[in-house]
N, C-alpha and C. Protein backbone atom coordinates (compact mmCIF):
# COMPACT_ATOMS: atom_id res chain seq x y z
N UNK A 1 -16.43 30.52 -115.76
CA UNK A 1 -16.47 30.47 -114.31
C UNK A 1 -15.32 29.60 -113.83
N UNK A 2 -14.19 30.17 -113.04
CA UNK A 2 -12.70 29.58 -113.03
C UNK A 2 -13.55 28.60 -111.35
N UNK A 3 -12.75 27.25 -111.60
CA UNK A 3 -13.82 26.56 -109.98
C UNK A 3 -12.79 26.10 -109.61
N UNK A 4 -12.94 26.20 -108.48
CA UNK A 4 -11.48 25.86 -107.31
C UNK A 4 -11.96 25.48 -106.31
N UNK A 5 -11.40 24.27 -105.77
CA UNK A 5 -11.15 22.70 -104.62
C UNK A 5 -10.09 23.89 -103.53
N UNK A 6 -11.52 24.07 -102.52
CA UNK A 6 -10.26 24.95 -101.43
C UNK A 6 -11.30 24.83 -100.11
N UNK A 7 -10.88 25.03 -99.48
CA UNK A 7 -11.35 24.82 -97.55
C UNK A 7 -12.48 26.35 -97.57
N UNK A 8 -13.37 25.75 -96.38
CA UNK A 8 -14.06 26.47 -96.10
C UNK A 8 -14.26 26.63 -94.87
N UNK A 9 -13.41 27.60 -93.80
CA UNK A 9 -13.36 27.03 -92.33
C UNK A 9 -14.71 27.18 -91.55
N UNK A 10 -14.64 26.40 -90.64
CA UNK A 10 -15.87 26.35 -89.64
C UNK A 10 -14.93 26.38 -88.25
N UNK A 11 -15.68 26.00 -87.13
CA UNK A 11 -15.39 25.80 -85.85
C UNK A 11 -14.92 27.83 -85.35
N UNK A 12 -14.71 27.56 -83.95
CA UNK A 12 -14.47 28.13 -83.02
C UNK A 12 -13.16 29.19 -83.44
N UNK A 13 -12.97 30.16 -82.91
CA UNK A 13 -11.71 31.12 -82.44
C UNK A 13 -9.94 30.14 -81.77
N UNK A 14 -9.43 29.84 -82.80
CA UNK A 14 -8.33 29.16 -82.28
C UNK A 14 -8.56 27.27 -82.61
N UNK A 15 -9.94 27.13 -82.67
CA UNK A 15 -10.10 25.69 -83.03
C UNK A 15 -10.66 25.36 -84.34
N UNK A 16 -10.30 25.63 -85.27
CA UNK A 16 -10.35 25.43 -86.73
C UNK A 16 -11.09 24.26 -87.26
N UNK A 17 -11.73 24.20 -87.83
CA UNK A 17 -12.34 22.80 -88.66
C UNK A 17 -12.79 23.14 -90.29
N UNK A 18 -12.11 22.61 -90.76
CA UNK A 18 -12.91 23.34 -92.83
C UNK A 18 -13.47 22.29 -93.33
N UNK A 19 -14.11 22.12 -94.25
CA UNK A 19 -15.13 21.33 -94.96
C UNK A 19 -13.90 21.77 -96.62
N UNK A 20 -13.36 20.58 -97.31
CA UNK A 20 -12.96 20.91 -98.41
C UNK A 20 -14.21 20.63 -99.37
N UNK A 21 -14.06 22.05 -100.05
CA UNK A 21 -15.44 22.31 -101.23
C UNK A 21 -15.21 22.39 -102.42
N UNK A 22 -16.28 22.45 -103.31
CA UNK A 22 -15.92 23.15 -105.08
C UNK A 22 -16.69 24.22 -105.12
N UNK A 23 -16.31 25.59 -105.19
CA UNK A 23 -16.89 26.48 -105.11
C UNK A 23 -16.28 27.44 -106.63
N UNK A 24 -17.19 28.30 -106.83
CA UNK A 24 -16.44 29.25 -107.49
C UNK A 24 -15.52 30.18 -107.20
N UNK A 25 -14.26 30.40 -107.77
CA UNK A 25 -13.10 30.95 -107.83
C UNK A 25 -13.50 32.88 -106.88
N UNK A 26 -14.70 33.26 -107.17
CA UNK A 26 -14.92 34.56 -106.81
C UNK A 26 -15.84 34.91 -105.69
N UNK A 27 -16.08 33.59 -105.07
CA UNK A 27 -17.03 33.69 -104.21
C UNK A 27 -16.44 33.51 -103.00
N UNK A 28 -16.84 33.98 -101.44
CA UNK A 28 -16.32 34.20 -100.62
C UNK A 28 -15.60 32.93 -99.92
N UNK A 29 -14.82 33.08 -98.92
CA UNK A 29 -14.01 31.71 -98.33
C UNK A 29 -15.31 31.14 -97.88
N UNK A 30 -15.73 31.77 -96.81
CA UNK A 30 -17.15 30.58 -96.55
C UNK A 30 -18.14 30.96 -96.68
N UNK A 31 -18.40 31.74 -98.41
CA UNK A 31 -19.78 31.88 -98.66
C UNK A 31 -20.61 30.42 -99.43
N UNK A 32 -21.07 30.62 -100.55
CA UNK A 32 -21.86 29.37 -101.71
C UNK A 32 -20.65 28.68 -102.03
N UNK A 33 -21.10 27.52 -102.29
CA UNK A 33 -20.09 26.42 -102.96
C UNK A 33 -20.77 25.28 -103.85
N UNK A 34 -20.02 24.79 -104.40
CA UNK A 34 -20.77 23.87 -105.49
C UNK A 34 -21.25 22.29 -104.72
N UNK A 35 -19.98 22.32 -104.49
CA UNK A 35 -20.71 20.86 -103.62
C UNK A 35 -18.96 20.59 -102.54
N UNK A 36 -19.31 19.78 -101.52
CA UNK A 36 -18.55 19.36 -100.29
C UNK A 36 -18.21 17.84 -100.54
N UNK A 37 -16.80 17.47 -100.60
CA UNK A 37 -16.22 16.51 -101.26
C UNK A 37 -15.87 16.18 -99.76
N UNK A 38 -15.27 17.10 -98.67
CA UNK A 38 -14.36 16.37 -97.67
C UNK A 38 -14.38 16.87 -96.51
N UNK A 39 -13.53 16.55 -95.61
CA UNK A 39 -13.52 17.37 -94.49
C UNK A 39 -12.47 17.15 -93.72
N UNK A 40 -11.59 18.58 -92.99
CA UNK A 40 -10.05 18.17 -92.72
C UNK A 40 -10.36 19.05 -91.19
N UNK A 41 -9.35 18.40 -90.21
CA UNK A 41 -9.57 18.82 -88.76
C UNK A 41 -8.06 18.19 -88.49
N UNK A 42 -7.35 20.42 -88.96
CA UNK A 42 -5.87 20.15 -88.51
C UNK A 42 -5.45 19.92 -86.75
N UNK A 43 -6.34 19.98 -86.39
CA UNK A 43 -5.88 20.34 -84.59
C UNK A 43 -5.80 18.23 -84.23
N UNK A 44 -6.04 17.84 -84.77
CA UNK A 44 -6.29 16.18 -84.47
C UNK A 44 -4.49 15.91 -84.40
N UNK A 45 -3.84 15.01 -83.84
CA UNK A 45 -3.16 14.62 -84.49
C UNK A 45 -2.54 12.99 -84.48
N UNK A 46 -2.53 12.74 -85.88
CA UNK A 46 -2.05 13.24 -87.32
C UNK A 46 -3.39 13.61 -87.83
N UNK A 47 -3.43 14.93 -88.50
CA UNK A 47 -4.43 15.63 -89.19
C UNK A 47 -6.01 14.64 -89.54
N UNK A 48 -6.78 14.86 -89.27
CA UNK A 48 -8.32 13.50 -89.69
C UNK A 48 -8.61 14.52 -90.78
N UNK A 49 -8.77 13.79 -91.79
CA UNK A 49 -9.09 14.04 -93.51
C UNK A 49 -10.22 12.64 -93.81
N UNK A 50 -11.20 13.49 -93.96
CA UNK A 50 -12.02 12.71 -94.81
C UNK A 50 -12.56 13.60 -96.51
N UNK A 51 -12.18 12.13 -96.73
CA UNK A 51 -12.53 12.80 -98.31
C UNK A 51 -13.29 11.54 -99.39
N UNK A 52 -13.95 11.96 -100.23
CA UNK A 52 -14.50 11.24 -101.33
C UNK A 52 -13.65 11.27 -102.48
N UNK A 53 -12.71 10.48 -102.25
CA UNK A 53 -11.44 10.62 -103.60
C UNK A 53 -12.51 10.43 -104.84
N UNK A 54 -13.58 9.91 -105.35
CA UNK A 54 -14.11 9.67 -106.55
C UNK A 54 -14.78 11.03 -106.98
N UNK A 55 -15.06 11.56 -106.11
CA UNK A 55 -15.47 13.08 -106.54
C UNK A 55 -14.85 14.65 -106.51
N UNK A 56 -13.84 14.01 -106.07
CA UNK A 56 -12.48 14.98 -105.88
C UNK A 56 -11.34 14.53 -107.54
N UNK A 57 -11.60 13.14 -108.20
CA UNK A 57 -11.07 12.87 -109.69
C UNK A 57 -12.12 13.61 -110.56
N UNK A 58 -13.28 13.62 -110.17
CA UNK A 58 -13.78 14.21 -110.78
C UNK A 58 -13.68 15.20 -111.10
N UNK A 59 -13.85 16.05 -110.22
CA UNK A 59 -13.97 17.75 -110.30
C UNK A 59 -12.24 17.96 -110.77
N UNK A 60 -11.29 17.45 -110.68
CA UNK A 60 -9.97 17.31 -111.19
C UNK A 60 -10.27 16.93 -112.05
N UNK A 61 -10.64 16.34 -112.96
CA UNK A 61 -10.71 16.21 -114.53
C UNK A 61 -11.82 16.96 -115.23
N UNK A 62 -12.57 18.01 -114.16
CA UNK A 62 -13.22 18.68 -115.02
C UNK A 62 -12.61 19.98 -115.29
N UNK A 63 -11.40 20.42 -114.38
CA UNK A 63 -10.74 21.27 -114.27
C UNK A 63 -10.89 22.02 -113.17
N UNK A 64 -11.66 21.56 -112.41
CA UNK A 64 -11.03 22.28 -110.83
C UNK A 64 -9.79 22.46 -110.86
N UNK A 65 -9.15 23.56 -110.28
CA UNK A 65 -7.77 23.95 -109.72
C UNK A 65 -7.85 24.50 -108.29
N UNK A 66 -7.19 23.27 -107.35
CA UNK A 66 -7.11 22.69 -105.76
C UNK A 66 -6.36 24.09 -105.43
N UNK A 67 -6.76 24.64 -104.40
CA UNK A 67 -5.68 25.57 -103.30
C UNK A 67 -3.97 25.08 -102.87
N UNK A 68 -3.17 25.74 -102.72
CA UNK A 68 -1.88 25.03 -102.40
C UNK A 68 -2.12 23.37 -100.83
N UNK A 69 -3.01 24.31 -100.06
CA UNK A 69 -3.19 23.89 -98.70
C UNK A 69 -4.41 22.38 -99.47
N UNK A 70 -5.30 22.50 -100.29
CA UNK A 70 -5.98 21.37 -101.04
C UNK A 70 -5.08 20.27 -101.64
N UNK A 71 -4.42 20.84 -102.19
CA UNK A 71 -3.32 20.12 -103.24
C UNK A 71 -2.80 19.30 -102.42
N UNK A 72 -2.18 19.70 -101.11
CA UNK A 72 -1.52 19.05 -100.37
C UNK A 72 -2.13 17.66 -99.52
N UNK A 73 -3.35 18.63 -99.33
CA UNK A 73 -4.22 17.04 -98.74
C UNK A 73 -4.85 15.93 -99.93
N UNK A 74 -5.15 16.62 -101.15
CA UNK A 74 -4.97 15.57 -102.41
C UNK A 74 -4.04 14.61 -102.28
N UNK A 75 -2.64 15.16 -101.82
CA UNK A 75 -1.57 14.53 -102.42
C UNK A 75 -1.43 13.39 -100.95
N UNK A 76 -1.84 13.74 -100.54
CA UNK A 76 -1.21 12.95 -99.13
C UNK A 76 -2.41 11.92 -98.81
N UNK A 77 -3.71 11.96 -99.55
CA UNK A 77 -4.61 11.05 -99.48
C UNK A 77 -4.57 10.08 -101.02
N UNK A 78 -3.94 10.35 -101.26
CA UNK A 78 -3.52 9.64 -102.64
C UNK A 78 -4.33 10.18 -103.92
N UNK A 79 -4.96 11.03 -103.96
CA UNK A 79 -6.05 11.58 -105.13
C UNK A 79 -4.86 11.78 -105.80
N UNK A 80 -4.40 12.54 -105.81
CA UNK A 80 -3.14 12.97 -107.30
C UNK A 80 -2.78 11.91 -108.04
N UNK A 81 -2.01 10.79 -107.30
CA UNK A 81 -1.81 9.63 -107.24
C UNK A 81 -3.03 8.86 -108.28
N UNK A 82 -3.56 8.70 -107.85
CA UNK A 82 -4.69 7.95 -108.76
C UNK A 82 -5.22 8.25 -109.86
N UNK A 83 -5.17 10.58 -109.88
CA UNK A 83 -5.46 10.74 -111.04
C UNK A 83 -4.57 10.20 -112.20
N UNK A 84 -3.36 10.50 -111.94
CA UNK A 84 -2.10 9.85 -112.41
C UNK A 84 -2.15 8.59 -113.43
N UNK A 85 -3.02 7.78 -112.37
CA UNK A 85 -2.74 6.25 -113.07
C UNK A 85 -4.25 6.09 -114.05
N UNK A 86 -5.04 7.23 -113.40
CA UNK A 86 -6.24 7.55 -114.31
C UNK A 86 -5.85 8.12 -115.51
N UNK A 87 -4.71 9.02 -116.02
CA UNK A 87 -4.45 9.48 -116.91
C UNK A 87 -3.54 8.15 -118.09
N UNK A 88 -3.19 7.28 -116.81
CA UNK A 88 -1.90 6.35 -117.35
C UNK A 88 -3.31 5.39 -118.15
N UNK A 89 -4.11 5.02 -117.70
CA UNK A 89 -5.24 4.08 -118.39
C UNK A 89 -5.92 4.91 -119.54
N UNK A 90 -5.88 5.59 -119.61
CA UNK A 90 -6.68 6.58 -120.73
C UNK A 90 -5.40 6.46 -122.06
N UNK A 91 -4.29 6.59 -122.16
CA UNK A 91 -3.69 6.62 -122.70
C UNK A 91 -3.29 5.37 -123.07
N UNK A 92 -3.64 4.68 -122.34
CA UNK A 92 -3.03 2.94 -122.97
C UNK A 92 -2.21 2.39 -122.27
N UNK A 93 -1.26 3.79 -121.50
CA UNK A 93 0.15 2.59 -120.66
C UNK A 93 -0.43 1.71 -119.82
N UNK A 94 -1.34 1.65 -118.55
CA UNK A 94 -2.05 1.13 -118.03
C UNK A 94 -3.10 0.61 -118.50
N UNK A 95 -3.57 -1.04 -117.59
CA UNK A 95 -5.00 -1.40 -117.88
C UNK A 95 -5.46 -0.94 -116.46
N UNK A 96 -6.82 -1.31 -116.19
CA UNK A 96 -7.63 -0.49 -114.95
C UNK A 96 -7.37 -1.86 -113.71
N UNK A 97 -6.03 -2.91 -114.07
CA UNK A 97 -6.26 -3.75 -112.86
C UNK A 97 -4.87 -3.80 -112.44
N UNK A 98 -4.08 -3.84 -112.99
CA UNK A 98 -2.65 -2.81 -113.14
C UNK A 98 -2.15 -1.34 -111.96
N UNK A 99 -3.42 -0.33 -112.34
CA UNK A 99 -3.63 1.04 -111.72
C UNK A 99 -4.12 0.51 -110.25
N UNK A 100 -5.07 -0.47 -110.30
CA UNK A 100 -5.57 -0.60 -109.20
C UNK A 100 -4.63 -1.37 -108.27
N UNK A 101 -3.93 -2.17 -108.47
CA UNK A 101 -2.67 -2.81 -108.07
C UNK A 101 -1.81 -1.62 -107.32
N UNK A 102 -1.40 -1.16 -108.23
CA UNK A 102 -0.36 -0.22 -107.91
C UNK A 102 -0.84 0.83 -106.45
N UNK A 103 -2.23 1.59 -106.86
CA UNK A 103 -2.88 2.41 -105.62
C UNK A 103 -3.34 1.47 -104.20
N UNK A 104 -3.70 0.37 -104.57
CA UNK A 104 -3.73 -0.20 -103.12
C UNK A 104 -2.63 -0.56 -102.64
N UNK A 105 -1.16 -0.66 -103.58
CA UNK A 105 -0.10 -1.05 -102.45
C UNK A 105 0.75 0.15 -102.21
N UNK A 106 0.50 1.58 -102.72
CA UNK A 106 0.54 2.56 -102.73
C UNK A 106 -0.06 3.09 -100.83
N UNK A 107 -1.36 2.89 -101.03
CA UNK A 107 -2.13 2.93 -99.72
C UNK A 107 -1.84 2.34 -98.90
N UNK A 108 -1.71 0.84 -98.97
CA UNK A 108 -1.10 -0.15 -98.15
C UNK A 108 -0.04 0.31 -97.37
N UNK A 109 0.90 0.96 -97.87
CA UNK A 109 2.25 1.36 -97.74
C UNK A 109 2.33 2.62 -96.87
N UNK A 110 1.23 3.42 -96.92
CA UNK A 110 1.07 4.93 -96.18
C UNK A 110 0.12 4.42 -95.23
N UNK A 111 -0.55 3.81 -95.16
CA UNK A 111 -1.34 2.84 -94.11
C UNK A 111 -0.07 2.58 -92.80
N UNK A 112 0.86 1.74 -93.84
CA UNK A 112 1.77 1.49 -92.62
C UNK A 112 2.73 2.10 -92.05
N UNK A 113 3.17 3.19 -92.98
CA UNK A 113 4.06 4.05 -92.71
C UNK A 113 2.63 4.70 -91.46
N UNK A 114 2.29 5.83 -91.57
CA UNK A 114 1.10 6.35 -91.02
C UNK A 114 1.34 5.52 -89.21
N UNK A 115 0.67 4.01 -89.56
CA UNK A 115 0.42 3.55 -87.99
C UNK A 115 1.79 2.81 -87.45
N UNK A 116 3.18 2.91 -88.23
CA UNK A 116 4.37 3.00 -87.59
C UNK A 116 4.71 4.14 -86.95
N UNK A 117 4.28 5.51 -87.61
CA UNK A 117 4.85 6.69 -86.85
C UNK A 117 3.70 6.93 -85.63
N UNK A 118 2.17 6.32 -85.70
CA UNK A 118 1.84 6.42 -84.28
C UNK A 118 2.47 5.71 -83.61
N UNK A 119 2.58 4.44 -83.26
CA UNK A 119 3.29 3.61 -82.51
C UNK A 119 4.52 3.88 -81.98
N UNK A 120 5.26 4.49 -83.14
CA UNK A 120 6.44 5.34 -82.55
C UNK A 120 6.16 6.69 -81.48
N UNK A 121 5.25 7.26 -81.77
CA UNK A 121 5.02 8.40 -81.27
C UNK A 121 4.76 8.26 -79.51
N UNK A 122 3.63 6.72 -80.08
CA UNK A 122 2.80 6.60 -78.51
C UNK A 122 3.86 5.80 -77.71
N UNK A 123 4.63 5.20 -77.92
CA UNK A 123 6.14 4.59 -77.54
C UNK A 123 6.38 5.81 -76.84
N UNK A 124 7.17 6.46 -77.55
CA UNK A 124 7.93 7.66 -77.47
C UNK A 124 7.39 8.41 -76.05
N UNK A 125 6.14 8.91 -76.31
CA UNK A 125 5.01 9.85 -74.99
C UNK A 125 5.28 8.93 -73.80
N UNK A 126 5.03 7.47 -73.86
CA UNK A 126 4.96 6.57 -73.10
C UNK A 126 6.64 6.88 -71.68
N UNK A 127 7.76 6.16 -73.15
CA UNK A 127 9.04 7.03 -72.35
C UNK A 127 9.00 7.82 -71.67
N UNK A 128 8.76 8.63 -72.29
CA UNK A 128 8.78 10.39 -71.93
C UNK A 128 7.97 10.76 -70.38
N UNK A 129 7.07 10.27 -70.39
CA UNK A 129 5.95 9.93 -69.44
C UNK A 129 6.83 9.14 -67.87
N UNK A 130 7.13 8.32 -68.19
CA UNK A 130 8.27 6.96 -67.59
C UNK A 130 9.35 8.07 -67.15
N UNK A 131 9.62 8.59 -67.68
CA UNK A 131 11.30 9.69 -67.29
C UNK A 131 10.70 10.45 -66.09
N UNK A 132 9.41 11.00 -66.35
CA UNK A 132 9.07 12.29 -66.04
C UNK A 132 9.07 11.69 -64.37
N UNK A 133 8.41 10.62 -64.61
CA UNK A 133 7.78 10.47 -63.37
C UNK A 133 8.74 9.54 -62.13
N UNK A 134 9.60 9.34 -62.62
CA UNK A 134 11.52 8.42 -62.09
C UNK A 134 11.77 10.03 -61.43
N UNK A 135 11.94 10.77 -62.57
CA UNK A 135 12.34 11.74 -61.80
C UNK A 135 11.65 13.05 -60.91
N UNK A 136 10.28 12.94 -60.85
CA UNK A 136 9.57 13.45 -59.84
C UNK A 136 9.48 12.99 -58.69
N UNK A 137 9.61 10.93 -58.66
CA UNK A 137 9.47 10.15 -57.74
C UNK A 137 11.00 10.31 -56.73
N UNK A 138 12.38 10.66 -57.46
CA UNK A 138 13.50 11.10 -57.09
C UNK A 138 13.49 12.95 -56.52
N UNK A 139 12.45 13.18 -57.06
CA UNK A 139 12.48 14.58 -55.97
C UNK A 139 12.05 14.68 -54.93
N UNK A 140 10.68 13.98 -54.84
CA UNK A 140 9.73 13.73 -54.07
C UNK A 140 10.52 13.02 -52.43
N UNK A 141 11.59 11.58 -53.27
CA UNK A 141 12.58 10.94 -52.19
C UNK A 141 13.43 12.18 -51.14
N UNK A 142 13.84 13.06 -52.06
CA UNK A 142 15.13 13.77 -51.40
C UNK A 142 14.12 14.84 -50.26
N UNK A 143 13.01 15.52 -50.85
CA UNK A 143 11.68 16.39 -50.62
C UNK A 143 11.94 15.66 -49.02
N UNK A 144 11.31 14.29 -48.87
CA UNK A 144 11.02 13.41 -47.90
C UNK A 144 12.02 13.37 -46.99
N UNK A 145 13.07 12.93 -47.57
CA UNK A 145 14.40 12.86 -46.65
C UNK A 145 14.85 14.28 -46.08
N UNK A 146 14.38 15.39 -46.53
CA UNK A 146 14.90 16.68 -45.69
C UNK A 146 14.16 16.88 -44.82
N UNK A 147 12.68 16.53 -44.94
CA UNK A 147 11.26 16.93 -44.04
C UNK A 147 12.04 15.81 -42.62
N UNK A 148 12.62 14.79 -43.17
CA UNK A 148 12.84 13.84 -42.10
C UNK A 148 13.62 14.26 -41.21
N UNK A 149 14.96 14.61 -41.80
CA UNK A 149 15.94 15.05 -41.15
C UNK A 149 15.60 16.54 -40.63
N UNK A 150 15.09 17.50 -41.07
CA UNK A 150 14.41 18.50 -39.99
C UNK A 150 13.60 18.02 -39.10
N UNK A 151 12.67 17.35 -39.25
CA UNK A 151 11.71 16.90 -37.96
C UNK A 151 13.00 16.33 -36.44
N UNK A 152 14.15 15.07 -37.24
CA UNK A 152 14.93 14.85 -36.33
C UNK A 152 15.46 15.84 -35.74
N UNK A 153 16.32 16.84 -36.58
CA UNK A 153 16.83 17.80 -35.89
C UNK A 153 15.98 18.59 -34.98
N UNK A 154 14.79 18.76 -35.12
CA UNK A 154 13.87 19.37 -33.79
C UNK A 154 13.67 18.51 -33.21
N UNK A 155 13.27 17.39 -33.53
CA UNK A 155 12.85 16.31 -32.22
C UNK A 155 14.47 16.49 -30.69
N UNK A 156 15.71 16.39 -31.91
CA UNK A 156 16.81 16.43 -30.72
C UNK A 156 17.17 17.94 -30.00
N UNK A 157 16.46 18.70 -30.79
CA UNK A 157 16.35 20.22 -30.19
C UNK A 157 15.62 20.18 -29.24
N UNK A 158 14.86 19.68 -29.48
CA UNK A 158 13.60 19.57 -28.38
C UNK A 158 13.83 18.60 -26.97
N UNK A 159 14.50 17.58 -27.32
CA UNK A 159 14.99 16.79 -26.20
C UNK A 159 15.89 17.43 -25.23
N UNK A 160 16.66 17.85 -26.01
CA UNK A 160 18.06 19.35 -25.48
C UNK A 160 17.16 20.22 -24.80
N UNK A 161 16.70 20.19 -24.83
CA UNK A 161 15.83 22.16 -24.21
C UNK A 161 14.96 20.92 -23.02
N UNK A 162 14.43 20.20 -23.31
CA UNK A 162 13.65 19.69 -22.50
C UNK A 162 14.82 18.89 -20.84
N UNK A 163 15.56 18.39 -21.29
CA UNK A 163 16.92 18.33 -20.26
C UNK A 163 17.26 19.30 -19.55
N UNK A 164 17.38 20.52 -20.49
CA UNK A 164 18.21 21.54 -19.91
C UNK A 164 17.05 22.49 -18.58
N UNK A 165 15.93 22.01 -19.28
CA UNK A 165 14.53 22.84 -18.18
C UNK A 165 14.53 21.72 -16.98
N UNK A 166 15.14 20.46 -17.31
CA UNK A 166 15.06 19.71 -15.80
C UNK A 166 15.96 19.88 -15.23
N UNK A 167 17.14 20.23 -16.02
CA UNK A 167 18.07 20.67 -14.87
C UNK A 167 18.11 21.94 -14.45
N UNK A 168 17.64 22.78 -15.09
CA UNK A 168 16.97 24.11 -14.25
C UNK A 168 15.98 23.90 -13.24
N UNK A 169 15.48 23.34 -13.69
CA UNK A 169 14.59 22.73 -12.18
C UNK A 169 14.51 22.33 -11.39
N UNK A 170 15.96 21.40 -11.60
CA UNK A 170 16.76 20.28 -10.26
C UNK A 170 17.30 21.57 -9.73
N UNK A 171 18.22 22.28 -10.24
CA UNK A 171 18.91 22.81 -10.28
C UNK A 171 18.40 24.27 -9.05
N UNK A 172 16.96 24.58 -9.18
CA UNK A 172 15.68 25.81 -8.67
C UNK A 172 15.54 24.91 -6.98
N UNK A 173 15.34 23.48 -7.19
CA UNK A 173 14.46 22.66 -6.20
C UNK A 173 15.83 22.42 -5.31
N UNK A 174 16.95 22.79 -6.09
CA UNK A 174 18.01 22.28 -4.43
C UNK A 174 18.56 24.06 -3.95
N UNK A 175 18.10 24.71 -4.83
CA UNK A 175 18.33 26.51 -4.49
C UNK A 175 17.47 26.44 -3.91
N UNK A 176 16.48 26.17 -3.73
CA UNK A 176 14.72 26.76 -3.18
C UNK A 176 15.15 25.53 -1.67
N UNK A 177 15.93 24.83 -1.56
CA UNK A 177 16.10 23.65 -0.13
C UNK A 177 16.43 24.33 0.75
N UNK A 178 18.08 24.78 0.01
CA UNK A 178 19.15 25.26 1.07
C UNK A 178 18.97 26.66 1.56
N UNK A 179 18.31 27.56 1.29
CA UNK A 179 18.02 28.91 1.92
C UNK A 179 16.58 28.66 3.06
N UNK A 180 16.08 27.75 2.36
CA UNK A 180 14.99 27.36 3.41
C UNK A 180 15.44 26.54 4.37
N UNK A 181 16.66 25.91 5.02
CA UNK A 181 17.25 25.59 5.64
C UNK A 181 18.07 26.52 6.44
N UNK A 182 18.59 27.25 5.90
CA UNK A 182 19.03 28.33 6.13
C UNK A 182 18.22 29.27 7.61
N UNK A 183 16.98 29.77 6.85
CA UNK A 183 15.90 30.48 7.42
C UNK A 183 15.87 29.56 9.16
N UNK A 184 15.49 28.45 8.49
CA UNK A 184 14.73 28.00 9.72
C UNK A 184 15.88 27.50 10.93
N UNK A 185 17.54 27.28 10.51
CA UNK A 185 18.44 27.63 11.34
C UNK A 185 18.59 29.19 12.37
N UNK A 186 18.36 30.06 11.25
CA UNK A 186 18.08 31.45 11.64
C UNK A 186 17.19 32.08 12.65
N UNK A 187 15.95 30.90 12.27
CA UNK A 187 14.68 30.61 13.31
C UNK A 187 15.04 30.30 14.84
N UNK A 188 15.69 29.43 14.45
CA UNK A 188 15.82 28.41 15.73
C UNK A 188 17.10 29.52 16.69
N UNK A 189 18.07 29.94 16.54
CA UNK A 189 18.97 30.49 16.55
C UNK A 189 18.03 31.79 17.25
N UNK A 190 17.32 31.97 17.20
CA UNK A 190 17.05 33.51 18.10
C UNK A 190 15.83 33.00 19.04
């Protein structure tokens, strides 16, 4: 019975979540499985991997053979790594305080690498964020300054037209005098 360390997806249409399993080699992606070592949720980011590295050496030294996409999260949670120094103690090059040395400053080290590239990242968004909004606040200015300067330009349109109807009107009220002056000469006159 060939047994293989490979994902078993769950979740939604487009939102992915797998449970990494030990299942048999011939059995369906998410049918029976032997047992559930982990669990990976690529949509997070940076990827959330939980795993039981002590039962993931295991099933690796019993001869599980990991999926390419397994292998990779082995390798990046340090399981490979450890089997490694598990193989290095079995053989003699290593003692078991030595191995253990080495994997915690191993971890230590991807620990910090890991929460340097958030920090960089959330830096980075932060900027990015900061730009966006300089230059929305600079559209928004110019946006403002045209609404202004049209309102002026009608306000003085409007003053213009409003002049020009009083002097049509001065203009009506001394036409509308002199013919009525006129008349009542005309009056008097006969």
């Amino acid at each position: 019975m060939p047994v293989r360390m490979r994902l078993q997806r769950h979740g939604k249409k487009g939102n992915p979540f797998y449970h990494i399993v030990i299942a048999d080699g011939r059995a369906p992606r998410d049918g029976k499985f032997i047992e559930k070592i982990g669990t990976y949720n690529p949509i997070t980011k940076p990827a959330e991997i939980v795993l039981n590295i002590d039962k993931a050496i295991k099933w690796l030294n019993n001869g599980a053979q990991p999926s390419d996409t397994v292998r990779a999260v082995l390798s990046f949670k340090g399981v490979l790594y450890k089997n490694h120094l598990l193989k290095g103690i079995t053989k003699g090059a290593l003692t078991q305080e030595q191995a253990d040395v080495k994997f915690n400053e191993w971890v230590a080290a991807k620990e910090a690498k890991l929460s340097g590239s958030k920090t960089a990242e959330i830096i980075a968004s932060k900027e990015d964020l900061k730009k966006r909004l300089e230059a929305e606040a600079k559209v928004n200015e110019a946006k403002a300054a045209a609404i202004a300067d049209k309102k002026a330009k009608a306000i003085a349109a409007l003053k213009k037209a409003e002049e020009k109807v009083e002097e049509v009107e001065a203009t009506e009220d001394t036409v509308e005098e002199t013919p009525a002056n006129e008349d009542n000469a005309d009056n008097t006159a006969e």
